[in-house]
N, C-alpha and C. Protein backbone atom coordinates (compact mmCIF):
# COMPACT_ATOMS: atom_id res chain seq x y z
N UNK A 1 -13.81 48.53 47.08
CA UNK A 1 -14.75 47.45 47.20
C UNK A 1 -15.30 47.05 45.83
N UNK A 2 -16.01 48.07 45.01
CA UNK A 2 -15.95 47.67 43.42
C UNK A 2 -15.22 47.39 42.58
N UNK A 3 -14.38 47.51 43.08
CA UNK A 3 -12.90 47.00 42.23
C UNK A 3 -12.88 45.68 42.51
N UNK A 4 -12.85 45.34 43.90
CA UNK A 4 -13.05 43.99 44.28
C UNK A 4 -14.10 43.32 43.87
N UNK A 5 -14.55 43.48 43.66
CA UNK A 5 -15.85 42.54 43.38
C UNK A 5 -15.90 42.49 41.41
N UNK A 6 -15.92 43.69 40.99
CA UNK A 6 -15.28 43.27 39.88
C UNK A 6 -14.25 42.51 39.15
N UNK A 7 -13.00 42.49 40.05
CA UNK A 7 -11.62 41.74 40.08
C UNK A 7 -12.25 40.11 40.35
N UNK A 8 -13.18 39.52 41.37
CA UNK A 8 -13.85 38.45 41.25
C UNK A 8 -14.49 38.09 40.27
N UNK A 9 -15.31 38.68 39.92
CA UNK A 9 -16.52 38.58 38.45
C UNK A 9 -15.59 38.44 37.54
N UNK A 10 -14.66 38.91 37.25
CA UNK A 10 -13.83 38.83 35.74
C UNK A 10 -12.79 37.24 36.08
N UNK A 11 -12.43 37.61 37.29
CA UNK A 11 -11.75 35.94 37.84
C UNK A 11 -12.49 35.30 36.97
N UNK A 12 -13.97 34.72 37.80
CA UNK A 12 -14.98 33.93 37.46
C UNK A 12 -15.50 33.36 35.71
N UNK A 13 -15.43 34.60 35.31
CA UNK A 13 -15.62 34.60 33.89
C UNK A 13 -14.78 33.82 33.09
N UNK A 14 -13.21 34.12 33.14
CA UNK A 14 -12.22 33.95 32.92
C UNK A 14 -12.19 32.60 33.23
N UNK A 15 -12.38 31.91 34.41
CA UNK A 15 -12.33 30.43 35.07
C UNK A 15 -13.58 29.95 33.70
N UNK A 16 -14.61 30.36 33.81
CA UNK A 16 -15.34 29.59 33.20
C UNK A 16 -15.38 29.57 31.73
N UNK A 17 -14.78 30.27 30.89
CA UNK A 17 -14.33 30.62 29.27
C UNK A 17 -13.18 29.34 29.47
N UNK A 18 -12.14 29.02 30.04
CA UNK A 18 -11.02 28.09 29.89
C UNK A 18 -11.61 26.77 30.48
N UNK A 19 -12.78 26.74 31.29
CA UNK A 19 -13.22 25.44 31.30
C UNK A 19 -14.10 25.16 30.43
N UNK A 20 -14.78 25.85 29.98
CA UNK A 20 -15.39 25.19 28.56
C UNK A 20 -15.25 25.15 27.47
N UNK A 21 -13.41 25.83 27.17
CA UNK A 21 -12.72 25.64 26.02
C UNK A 21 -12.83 24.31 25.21
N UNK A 22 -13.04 23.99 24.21
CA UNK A 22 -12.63 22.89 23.57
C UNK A 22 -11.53 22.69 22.78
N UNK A 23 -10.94 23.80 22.62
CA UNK A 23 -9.42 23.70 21.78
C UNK A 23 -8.60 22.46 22.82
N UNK A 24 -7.66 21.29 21.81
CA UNK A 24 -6.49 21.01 21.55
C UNK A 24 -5.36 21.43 22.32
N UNK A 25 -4.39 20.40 23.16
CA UNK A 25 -3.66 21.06 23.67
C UNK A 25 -2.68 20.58 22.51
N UNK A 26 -3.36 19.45 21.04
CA UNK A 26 -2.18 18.87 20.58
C UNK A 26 -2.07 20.05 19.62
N UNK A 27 -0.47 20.22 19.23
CA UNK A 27 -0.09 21.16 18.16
C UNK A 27 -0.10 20.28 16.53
N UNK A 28 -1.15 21.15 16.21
CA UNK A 28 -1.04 20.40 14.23
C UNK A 28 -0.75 21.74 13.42
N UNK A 29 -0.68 21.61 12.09
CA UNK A 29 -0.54 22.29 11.10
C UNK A 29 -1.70 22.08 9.98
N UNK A 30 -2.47 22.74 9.69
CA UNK A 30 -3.40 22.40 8.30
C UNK A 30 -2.55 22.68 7.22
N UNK A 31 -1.92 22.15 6.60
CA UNK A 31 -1.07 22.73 5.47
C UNK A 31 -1.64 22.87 4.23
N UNK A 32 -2.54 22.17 3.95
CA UNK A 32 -3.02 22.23 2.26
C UNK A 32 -4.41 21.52 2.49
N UNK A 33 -5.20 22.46 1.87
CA UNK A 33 -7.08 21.96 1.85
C UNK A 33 -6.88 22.19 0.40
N UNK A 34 -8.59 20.98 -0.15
CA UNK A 34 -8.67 21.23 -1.44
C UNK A 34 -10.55 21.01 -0.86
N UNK A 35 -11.10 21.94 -1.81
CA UNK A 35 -12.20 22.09 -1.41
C UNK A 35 -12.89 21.36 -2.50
N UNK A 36 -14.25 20.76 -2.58
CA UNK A 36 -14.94 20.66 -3.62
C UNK A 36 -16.21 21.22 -2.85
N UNK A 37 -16.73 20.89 -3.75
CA UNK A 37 -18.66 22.06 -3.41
C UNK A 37 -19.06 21.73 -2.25
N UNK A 38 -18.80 20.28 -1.67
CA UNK A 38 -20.31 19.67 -0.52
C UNK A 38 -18.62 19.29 -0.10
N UNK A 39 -17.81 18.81 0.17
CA UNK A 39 -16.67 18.25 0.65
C UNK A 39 -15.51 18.98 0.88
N UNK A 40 -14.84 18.87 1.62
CA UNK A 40 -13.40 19.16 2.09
C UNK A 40 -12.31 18.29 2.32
N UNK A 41 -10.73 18.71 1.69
CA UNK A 41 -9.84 17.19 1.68
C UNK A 41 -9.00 17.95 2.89
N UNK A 42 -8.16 17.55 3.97
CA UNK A 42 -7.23 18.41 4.75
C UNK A 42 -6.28 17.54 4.63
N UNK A 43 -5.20 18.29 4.81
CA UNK A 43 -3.56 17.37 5.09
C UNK A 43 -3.15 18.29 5.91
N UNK A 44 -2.98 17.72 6.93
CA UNK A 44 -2.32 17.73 8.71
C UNK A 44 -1.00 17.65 8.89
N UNK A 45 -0.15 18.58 9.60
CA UNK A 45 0.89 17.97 9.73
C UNK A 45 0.85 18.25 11.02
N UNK A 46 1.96 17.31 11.92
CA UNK A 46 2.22 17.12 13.41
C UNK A 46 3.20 16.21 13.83
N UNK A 47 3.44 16.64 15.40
CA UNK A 47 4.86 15.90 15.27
C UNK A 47 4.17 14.85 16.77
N UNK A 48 3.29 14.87 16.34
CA UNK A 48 2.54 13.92 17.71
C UNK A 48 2.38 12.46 16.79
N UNK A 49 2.42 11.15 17.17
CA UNK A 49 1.99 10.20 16.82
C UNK A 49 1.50 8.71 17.18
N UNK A 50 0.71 9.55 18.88
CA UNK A 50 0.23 8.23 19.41
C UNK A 50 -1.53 8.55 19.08
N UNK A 51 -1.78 7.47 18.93
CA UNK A 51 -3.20 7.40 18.42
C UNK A 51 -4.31 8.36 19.32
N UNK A 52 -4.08 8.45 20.54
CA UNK A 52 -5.33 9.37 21.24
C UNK A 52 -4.81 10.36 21.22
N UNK A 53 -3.67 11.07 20.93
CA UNK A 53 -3.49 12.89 20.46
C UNK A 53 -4.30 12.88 18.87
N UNK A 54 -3.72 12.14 18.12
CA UNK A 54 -4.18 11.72 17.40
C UNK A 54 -5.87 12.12 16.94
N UNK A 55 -6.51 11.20 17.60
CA UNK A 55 -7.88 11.51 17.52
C UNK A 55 -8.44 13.12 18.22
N UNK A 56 -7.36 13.45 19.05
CA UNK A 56 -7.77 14.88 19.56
C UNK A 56 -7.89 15.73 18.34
N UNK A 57 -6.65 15.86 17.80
CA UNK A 57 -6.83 16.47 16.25
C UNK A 57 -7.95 16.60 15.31
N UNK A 58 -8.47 15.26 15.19
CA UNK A 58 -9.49 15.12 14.45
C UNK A 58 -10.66 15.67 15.46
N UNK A 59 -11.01 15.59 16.85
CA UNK A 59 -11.89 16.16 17.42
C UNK A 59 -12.06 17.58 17.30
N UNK A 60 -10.77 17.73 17.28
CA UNK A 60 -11.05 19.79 17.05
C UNK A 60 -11.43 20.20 15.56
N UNK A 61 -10.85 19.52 14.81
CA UNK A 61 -11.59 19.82 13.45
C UNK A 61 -12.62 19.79 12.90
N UNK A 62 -13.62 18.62 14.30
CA UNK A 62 -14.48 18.41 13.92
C UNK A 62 -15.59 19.49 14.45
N UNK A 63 -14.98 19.96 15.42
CA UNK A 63 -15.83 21.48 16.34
C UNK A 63 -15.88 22.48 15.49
N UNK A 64 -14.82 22.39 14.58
CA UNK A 64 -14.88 23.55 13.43
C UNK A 64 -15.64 24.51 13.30
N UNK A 65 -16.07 25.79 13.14
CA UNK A 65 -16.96 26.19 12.39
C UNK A 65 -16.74 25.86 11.01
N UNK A 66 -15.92 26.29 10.99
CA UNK A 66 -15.35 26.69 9.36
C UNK A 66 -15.58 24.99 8.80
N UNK A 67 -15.55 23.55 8.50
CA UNK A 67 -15.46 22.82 8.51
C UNK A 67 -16.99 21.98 8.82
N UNK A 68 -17.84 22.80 9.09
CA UNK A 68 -19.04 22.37 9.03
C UNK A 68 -20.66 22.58 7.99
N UNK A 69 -19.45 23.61 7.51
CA UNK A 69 -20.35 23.80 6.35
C UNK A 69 -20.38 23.02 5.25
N UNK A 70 -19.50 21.89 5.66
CA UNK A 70 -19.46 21.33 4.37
C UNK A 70 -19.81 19.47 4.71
N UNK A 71 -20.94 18.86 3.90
CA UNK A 71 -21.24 17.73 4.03
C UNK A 71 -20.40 16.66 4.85
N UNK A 72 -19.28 16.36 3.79
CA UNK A 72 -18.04 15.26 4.77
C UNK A 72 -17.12 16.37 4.45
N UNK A 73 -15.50 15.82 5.81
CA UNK A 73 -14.53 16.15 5.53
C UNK A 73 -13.68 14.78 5.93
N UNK A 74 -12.47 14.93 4.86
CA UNK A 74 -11.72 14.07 5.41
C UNK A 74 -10.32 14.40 5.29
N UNK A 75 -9.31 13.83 6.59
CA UNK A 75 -8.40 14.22 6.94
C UNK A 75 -7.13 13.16 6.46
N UNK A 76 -5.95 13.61 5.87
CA UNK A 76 -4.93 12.46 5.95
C UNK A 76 -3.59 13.47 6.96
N UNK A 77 -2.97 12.76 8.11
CA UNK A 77 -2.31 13.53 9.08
C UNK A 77 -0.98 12.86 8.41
N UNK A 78 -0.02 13.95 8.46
CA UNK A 78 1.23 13.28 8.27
C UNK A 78 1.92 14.03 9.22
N UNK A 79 3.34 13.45 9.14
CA UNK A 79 4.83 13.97 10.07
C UNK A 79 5.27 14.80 9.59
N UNK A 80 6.10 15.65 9.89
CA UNK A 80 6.37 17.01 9.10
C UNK A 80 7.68 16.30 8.38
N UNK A 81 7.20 17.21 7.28
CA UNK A 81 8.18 16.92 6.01
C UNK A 81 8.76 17.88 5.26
N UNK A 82 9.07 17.52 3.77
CA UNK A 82 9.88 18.69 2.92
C UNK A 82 8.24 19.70 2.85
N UNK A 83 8.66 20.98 2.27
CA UNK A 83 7.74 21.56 2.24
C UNK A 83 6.69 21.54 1.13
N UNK A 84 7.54 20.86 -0.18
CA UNK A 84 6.39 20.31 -1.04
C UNK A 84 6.40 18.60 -1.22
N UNK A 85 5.38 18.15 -0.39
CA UNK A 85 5.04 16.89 -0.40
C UNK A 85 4.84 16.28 -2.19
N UNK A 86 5.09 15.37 -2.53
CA UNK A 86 4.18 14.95 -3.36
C UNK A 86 3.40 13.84 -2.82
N UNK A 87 2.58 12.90 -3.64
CA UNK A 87 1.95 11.70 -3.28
C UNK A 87 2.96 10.42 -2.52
N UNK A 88 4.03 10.34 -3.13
CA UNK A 88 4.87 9.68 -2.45
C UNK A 88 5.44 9.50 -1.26
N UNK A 89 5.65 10.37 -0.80
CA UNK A 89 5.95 11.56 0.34
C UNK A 89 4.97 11.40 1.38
N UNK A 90 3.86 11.93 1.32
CA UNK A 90 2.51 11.64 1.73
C UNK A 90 2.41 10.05 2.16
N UNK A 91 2.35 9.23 1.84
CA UNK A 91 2.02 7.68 1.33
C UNK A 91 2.82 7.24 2.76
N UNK A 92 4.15 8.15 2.11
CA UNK A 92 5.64 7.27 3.38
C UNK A 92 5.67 8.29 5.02
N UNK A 93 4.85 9.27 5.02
CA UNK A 93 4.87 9.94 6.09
C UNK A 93 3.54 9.85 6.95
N UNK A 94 2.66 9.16 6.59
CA UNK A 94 1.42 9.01 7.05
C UNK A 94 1.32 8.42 8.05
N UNK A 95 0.36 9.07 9.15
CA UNK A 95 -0.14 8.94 10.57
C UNK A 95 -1.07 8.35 10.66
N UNK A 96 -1.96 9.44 10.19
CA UNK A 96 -3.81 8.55 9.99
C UNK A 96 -4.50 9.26 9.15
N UNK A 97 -5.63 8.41 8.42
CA UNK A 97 -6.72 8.81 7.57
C UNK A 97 -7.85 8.45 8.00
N UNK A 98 -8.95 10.03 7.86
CA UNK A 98 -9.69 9.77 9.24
C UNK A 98 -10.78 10.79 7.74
N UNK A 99 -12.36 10.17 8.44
CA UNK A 99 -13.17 11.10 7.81
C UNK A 99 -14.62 11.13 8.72
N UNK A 100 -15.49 11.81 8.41
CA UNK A 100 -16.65 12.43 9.03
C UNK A 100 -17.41 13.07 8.28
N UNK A 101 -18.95 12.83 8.85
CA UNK A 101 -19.78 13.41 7.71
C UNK A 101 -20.59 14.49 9.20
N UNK A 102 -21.16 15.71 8.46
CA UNK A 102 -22.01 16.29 8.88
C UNK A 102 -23.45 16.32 8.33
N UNK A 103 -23.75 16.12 7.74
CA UNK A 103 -25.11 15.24 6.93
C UNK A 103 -25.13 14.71 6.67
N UNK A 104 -26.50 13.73 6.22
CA UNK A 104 -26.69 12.88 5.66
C UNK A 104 -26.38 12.62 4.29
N UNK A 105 -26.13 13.69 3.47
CA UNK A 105 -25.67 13.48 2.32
C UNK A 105 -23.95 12.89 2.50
N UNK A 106 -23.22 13.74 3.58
CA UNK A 106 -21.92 13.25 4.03
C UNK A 106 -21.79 11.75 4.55
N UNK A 107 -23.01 11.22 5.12
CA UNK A 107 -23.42 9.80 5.29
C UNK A 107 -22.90 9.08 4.08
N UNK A 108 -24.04 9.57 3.43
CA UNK A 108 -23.30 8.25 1.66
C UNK A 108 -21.90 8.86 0.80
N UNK A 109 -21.05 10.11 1.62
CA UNK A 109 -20.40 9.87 0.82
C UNK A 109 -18.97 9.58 1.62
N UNK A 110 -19.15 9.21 2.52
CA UNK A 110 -18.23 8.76 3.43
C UNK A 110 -18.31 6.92 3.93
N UNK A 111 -19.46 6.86 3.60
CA UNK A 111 -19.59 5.34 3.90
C UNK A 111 -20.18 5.21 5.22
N UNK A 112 -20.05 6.29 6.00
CA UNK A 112 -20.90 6.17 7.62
C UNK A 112 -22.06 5.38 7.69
N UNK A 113 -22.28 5.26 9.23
CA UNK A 113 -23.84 5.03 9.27
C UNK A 113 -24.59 6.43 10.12
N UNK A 114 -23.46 6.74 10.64
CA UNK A 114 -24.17 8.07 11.81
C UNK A 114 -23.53 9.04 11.94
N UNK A 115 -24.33 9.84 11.77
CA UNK A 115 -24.01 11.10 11.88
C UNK A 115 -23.28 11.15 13.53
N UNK A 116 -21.95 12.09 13.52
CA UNK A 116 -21.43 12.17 15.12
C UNK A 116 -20.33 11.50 15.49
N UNK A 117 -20.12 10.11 14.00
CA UNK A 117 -19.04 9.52 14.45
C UNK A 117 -18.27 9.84 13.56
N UNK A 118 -16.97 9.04 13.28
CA UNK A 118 -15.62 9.52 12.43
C UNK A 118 -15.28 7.96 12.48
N UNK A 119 -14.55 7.67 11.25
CA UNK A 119 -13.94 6.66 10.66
C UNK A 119 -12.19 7.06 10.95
N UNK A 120 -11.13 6.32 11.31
CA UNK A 120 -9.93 6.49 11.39
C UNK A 120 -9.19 5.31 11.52
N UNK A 121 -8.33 5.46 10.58
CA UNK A 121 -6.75 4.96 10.21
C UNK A 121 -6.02 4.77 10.83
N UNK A 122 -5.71 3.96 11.84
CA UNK A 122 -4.25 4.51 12.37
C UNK A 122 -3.02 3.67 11.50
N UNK A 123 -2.15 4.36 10.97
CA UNK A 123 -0.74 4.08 9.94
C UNK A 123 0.60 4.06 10.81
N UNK A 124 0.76 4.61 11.72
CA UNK A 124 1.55 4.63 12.37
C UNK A 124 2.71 3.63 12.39
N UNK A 125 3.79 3.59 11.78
CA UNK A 125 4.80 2.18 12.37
C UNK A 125 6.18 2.93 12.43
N UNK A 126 6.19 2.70 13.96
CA UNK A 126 7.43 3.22 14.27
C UNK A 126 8.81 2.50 13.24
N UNK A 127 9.88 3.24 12.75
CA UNK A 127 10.68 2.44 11.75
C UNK A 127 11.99 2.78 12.63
């Protein structure tokens, strides 16, 4: 009988940890961050490229812990490529460029007006 009722309670638990997950069912790659003091740069890679997976990406990054410590961040997503991109590369593989502030200091340096929202790119052209 305690077994049972334990075997429920852990059910329950279990049900309610995966419904209030916020992880991504989309698959990305963070491949290369460059940090500065108050800011963060990310480059994304993924093989998703319709605009609302898209923004899922940027939603989970934005739940971040790790990613909130820092004023703005901003994201450029590309398609998977050679393994060392240069700028060129980058430029011709690009998805979207997307940014967000978590303070107000991230306010002026992102161009926002509010805190909560995100600015995004969509680049996308199917060739």
């Amino acid at each position: 009988m305690k077994f049972k009722i334990f075997s429920i309670a852990l059910f329950c638990i279990l049900l309610f940890l995966t419904a209030c997950s916020d992880s991504t069912s989309v698959e990305y790659n963070i491949f290369a961050e460059r940090n500065e003091t108050d800011r963060i740069f990310l480059r994304i890679e993924t093989d998703v490229t319709d605009e609302e997976s898209l923004m899922e990406i940027i939603k989970d990054i934005r739940r971040n812990e790790k990613y909130k410590q820092y004023d703005s961040v901003y994201l450029h997503i590309v398609k998977p490529g050679p393994e060392n991109y240069d700028d060129d590369d980058i430029l011709e593989q690009s998805i979207m460029r997307a940014r967000f502030a978590n303070t107000e200091k991230g306010l002026i340096q992102t161009g926002l007006e509010e805190l909560g929202t995100a600015a995004a790119e969509y680049l996308y052209d199917e060739k």
